[in-house]
N, C-alpha and C. Protein backbone atom coordinates (compact mmCIF):
# COMPACT_ATOMS: atom_id res chain seq x y z
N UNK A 1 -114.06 -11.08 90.53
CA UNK A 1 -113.10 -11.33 89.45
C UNK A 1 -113.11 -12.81 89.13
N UNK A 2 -112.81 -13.29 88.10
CA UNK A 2 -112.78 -14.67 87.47
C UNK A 2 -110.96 -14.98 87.79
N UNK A 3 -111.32 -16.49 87.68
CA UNK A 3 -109.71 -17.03 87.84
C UNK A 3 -109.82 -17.69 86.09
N UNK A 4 -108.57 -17.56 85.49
CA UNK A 4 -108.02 -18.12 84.13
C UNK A 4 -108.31 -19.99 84.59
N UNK A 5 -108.68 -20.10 83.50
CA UNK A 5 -108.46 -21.53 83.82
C UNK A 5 -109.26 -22.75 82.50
N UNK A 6 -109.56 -23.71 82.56
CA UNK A 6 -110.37 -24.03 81.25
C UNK A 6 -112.07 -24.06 81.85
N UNK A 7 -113.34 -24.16 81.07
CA UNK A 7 -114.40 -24.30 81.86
C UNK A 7 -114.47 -25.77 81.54
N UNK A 8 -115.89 -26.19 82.32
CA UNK A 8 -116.06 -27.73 82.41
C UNK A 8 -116.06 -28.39 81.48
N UNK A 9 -117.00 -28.06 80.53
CA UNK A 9 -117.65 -28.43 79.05
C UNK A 9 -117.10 -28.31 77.91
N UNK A 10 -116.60 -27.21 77.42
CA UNK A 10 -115.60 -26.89 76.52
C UNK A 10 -114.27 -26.76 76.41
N UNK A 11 -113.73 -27.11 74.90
CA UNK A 11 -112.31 -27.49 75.10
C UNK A 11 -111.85 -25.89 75.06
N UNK A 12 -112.83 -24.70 74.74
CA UNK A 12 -111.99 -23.25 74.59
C UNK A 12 -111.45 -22.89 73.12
N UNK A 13 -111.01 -21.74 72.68
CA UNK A 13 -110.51 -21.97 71.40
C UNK A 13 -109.03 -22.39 71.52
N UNK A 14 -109.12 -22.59 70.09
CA UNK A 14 -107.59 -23.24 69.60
C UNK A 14 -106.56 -22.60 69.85
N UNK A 15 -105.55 -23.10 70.83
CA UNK A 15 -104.07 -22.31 70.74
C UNK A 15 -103.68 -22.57 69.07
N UNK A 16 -102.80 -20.92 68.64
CA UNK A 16 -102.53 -20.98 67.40
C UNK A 16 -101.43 -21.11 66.83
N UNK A 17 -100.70 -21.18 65.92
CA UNK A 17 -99.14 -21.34 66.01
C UNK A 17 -98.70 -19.97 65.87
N UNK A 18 -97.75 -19.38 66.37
CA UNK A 18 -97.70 -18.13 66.22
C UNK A 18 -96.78 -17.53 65.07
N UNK A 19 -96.75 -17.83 63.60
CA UNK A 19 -96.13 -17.85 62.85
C UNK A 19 -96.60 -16.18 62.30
N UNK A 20 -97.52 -16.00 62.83
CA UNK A 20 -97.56 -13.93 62.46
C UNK A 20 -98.57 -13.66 63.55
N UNK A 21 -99.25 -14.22 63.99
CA UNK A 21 -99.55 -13.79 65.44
C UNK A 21 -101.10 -13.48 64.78
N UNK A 22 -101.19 -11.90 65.33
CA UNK A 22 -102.47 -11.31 65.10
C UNK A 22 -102.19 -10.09 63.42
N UNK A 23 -100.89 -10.51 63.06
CA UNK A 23 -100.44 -9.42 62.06
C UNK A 23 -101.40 -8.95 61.24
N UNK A 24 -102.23 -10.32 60.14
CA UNK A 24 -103.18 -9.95 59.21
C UNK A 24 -104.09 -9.60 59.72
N UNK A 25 -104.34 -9.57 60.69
CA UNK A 25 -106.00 -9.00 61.64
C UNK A 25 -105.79 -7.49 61.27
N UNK A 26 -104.41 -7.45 62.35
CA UNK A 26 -104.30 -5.79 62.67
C UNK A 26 -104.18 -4.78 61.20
N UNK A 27 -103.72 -5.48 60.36
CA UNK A 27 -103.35 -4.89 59.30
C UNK A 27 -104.23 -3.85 58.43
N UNK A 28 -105.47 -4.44 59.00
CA UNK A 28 -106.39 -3.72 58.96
C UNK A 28 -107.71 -3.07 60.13
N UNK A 29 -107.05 -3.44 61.35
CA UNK A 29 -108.32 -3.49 62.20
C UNK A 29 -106.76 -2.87 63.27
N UNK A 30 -106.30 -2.05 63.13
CA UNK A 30 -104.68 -1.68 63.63
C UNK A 30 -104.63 -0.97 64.98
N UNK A 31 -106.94 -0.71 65.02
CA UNK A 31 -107.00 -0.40 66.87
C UNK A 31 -107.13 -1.59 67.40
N UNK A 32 -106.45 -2.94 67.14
CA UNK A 32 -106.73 -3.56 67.95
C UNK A 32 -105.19 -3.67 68.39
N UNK A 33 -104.17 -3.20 67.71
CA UNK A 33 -102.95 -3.50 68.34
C UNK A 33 -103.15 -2.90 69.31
N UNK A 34 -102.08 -3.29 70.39
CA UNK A 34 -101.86 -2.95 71.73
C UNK A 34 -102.92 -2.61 72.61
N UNK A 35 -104.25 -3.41 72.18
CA UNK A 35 -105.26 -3.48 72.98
C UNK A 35 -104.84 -4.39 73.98
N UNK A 36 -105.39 -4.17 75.74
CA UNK A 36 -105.21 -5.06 76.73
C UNK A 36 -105.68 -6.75 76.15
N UNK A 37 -106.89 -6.29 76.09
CA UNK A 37 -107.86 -7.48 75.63
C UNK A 37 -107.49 -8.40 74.52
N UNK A 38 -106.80 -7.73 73.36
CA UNK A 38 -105.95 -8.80 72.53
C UNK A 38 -104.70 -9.35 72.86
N UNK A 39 -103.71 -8.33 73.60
CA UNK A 39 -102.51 -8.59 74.02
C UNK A 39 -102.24 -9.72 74.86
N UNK A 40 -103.70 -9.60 76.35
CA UNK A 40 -103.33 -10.75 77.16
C UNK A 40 -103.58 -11.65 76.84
N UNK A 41 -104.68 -12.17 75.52
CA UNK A 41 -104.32 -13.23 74.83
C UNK A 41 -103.65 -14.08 73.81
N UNK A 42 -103.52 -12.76 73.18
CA UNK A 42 -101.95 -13.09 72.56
C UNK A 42 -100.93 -13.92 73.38
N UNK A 43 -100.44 -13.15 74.32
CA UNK A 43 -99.44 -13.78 75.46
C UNK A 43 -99.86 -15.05 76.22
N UNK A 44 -100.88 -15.73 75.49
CA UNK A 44 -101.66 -17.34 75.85
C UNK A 44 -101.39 -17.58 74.48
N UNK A 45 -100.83 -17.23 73.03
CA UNK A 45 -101.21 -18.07 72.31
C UNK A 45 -102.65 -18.06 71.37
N UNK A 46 -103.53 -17.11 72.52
CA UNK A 46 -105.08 -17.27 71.65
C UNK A 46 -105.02 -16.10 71.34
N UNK A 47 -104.90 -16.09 69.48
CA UNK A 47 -105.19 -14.96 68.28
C UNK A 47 -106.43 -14.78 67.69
N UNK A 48 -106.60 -13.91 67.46
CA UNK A 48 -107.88 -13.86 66.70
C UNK A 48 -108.63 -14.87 65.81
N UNK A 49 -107.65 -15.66 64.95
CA UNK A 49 -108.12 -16.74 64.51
C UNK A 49 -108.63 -17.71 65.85
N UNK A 50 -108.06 -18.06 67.04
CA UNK A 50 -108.41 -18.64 67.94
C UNK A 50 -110.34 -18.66 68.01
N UNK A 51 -110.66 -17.51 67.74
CA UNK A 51 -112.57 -17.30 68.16
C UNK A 51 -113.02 -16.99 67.25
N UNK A 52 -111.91 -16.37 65.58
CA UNK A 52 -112.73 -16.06 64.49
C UNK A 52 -112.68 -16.86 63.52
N UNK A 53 -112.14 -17.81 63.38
CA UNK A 53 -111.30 -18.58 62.30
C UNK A 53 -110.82 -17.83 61.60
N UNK A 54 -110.22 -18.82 60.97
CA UNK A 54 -108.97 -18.24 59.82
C UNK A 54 -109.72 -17.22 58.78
N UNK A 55 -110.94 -17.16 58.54
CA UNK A 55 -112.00 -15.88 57.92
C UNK A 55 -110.32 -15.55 56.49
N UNK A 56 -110.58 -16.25 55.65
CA UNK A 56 -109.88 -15.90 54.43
C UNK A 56 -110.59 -15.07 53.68
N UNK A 57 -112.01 -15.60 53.27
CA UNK A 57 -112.58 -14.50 53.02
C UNK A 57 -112.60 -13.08 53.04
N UNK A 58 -112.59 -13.01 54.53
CA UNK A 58 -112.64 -11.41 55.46
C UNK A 58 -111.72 -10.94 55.51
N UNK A 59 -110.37 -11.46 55.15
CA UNK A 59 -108.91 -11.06 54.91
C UNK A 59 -108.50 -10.62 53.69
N UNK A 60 -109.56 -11.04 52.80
CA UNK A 60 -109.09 -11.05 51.05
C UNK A 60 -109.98 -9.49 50.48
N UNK A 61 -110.45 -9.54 51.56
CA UNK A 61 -112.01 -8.67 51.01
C UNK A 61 -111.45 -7.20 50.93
N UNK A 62 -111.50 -6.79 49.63
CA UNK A 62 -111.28 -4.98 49.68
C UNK A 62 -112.28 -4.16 50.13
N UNK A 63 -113.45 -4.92 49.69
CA UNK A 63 -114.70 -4.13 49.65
C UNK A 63 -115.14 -4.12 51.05
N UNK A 64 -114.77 -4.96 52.19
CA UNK A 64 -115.07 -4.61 53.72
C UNK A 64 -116.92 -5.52 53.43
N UNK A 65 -117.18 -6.71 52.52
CA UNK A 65 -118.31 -6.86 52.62
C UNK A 65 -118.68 -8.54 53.25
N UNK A 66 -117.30 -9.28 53.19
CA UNK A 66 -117.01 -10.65 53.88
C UNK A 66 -116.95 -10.33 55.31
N UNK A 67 -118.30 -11.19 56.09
CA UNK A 67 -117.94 -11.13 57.44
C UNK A 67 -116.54 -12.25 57.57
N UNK A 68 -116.11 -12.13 59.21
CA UNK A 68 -115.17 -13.36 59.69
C UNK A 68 -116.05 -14.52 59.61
N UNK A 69 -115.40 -15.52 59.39
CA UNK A 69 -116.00 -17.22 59.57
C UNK A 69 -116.81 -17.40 60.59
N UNK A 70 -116.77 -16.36 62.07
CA UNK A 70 -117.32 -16.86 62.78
C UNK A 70 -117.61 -15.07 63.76
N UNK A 71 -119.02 -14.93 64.53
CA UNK A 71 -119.04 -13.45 65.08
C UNK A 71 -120.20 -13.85 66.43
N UNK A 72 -119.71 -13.21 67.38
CA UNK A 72 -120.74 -13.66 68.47
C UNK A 72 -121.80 -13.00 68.77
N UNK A 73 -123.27 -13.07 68.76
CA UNK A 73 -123.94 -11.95 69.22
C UNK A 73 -123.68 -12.04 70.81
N UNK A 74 -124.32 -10.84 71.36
CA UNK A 74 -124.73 -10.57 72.80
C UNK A 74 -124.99 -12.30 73.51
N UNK A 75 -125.61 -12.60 73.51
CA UNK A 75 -126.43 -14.28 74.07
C UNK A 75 -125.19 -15.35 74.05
N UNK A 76 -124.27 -14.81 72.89
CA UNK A 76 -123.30 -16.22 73.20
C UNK A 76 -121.89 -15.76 73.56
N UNK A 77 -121.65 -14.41 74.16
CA UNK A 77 -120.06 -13.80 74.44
C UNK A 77 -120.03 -14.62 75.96
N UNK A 78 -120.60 -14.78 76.79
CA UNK A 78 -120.61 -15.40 77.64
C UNK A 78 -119.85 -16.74 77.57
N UNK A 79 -120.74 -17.69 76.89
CA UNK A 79 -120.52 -19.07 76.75
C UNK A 79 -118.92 -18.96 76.16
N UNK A 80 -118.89 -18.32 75.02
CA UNK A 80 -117.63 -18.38 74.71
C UNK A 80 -116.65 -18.16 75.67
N UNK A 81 -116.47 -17.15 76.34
CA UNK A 81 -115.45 -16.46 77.18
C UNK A 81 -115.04 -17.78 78.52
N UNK A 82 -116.47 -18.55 78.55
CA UNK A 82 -116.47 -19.05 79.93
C UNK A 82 -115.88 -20.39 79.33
N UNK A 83 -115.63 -21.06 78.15
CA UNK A 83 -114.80 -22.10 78.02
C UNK A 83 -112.97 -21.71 78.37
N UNK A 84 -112.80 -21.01 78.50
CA UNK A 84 -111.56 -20.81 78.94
C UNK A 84 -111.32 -19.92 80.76
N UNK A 85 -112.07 -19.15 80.56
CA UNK A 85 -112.13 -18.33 82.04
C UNK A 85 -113.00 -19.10 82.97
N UNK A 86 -114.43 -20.08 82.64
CA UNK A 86 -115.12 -20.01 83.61
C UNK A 86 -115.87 -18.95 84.09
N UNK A 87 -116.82 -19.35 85.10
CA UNK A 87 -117.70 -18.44 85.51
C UNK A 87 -116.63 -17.29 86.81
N UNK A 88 -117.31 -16.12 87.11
CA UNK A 88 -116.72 -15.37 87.68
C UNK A 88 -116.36 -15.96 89.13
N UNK A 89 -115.78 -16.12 90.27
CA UNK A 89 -115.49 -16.80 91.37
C UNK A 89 -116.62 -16.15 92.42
N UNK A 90 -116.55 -14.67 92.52
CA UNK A 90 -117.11 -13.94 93.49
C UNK A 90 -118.53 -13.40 93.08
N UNK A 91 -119.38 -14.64 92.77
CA UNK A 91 -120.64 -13.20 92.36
C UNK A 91 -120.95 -11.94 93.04
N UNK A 92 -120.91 -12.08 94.11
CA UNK A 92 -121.45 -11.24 95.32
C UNK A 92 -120.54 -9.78 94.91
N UNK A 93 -119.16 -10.10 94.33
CA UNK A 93 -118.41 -9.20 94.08
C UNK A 93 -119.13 -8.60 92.19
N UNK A 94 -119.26 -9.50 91.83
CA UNK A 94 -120.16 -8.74 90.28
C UNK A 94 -121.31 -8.09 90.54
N UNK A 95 -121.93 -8.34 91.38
CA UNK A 95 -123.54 -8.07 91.81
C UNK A 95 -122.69 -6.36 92.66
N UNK A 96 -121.84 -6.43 93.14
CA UNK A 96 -121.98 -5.43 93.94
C UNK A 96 -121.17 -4.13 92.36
N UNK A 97 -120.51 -4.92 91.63
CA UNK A 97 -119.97 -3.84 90.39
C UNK A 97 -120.90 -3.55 89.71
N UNK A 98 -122.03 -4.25 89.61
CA UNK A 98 -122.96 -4.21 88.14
C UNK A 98 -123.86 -2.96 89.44
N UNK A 99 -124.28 -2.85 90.71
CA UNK A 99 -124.95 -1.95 90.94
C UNK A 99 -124.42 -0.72 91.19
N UNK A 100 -122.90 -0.61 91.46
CA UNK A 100 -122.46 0.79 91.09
C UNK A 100 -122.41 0.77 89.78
N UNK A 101 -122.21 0.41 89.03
CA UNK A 101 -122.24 0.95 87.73
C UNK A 101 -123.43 1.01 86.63
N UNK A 102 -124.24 0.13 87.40
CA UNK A 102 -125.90 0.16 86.23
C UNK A 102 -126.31 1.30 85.94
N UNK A 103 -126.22 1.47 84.53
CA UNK A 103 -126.82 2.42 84.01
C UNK A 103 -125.89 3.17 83.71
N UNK A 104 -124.37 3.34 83.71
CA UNK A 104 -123.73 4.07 83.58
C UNK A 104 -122.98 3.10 82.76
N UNK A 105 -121.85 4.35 81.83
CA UNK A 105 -120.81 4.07 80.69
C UNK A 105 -119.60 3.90 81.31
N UNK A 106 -119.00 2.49 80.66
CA UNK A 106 -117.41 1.98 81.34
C UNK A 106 -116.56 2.80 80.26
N UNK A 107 -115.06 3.00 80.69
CA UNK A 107 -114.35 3.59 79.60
C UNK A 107 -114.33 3.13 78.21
N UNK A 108 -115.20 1.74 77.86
CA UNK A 108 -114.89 1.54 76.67
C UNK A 108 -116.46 1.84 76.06
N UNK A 109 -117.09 2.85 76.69
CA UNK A 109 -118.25 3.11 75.85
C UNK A 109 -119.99 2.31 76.25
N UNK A 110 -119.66 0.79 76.92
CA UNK A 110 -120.76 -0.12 76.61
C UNK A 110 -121.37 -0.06 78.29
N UNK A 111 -122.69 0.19 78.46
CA UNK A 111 -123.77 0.67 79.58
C UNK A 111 -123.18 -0.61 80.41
N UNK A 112 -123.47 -0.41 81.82
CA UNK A 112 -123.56 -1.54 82.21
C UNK A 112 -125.27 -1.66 82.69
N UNK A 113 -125.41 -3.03 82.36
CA UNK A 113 -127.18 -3.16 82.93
C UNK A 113 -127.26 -4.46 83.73
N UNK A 114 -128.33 -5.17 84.03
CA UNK A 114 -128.40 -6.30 84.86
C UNK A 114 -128.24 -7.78 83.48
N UNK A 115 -127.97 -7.51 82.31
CA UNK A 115 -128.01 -8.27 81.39
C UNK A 115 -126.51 -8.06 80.68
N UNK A 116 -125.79 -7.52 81.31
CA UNK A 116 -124.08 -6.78 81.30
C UNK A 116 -123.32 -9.04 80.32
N UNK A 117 -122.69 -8.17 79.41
CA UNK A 117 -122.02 -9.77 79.13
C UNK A 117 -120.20 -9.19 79.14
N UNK A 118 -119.53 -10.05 79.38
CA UNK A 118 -118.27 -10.40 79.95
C UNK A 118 -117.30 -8.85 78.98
N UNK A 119 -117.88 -8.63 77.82
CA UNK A 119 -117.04 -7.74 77.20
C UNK A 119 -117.75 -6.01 77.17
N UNK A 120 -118.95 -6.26 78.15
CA UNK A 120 -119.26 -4.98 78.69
C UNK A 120 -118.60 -4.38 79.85
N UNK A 121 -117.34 -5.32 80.70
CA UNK A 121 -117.48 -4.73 81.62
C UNK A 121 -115.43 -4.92 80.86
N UNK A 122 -115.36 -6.00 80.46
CA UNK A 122 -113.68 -5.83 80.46
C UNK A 122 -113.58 -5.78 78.73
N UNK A 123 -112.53 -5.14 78.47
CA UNK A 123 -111.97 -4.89 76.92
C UNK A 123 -112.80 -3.89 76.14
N UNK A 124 -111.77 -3.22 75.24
CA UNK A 124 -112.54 -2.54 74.45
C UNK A 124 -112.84 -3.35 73.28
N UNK A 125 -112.83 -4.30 73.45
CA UNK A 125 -112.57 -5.15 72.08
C UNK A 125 -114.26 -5.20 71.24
N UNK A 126 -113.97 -3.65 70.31
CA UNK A 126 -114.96 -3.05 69.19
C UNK A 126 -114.38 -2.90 68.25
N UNK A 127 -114.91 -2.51 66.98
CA UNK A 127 -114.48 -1.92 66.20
C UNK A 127 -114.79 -0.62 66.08
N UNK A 128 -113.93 0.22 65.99
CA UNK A 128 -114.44 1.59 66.37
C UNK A 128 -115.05 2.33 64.78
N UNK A 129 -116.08 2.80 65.14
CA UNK A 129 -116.45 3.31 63.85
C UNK A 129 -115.32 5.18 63.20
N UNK A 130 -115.87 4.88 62.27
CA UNK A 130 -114.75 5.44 61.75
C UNK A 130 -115.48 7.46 61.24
């Protein structure tokens, strides 16, 4: 398991003011309410704008064709996650989860493999197709 904390290098994203929180996100993306994965950062302050920017664009858009300001592939969910969490404390303890579970589906759908990134193993945080 990882301990909360800031990482070495990065300042992490922006605490936000919480003047509507995650409202305009959900308003349309409304499986993300009462997701673990948004909630416990909510309750830090870090909203979706925190890792997506303010994406006005992607907020204005009827047509669903404006990405957010900002989207992570696979290669950089890591880096991101680890400016605020850091690296995991116990590898020995990941190494021993990633081999019960390699090759097999976590409840939120995503395989675990030896190339597993931080939101394969915790959050459902997808967009679920429709």
């Amino acid at each position: 398991m990882h301990e909360p904390g800031r990482g070495q290098d990065a300042p992490g994203p922006a605490v936000q003011p919480m003047d509507d929180g995650n409202s305009s996100c959900v308003y349309c993306h409304i499986d993300f309410e009462g997701e673990e994965f948004v909630d416990v950062h909510l309750a830090q302050r870090i909203t979706c704008r925190s890792c997506h920017g303010p994406s006005e664009r992607h907020r204005q858009d009827e047509t669903l064709m404006a990405r957010p300001d900002r989207l992570f592939g696979r290669a950089e969910v890591g880096a991101l996650c680890q400016q605020c969490h850091g690296p995991h404390r116990d590898p020995a303890a990941v190494e021993a989860f990633r081999s019960e579970w390699e090759g097999r589906a976590r409840e939120n759908g995503r395989f675990i493999y030896e190339d597993a990134v931080c939101t394969d193993c915790h959050g459902w945080h997808t967009i679920k197709r429709k």
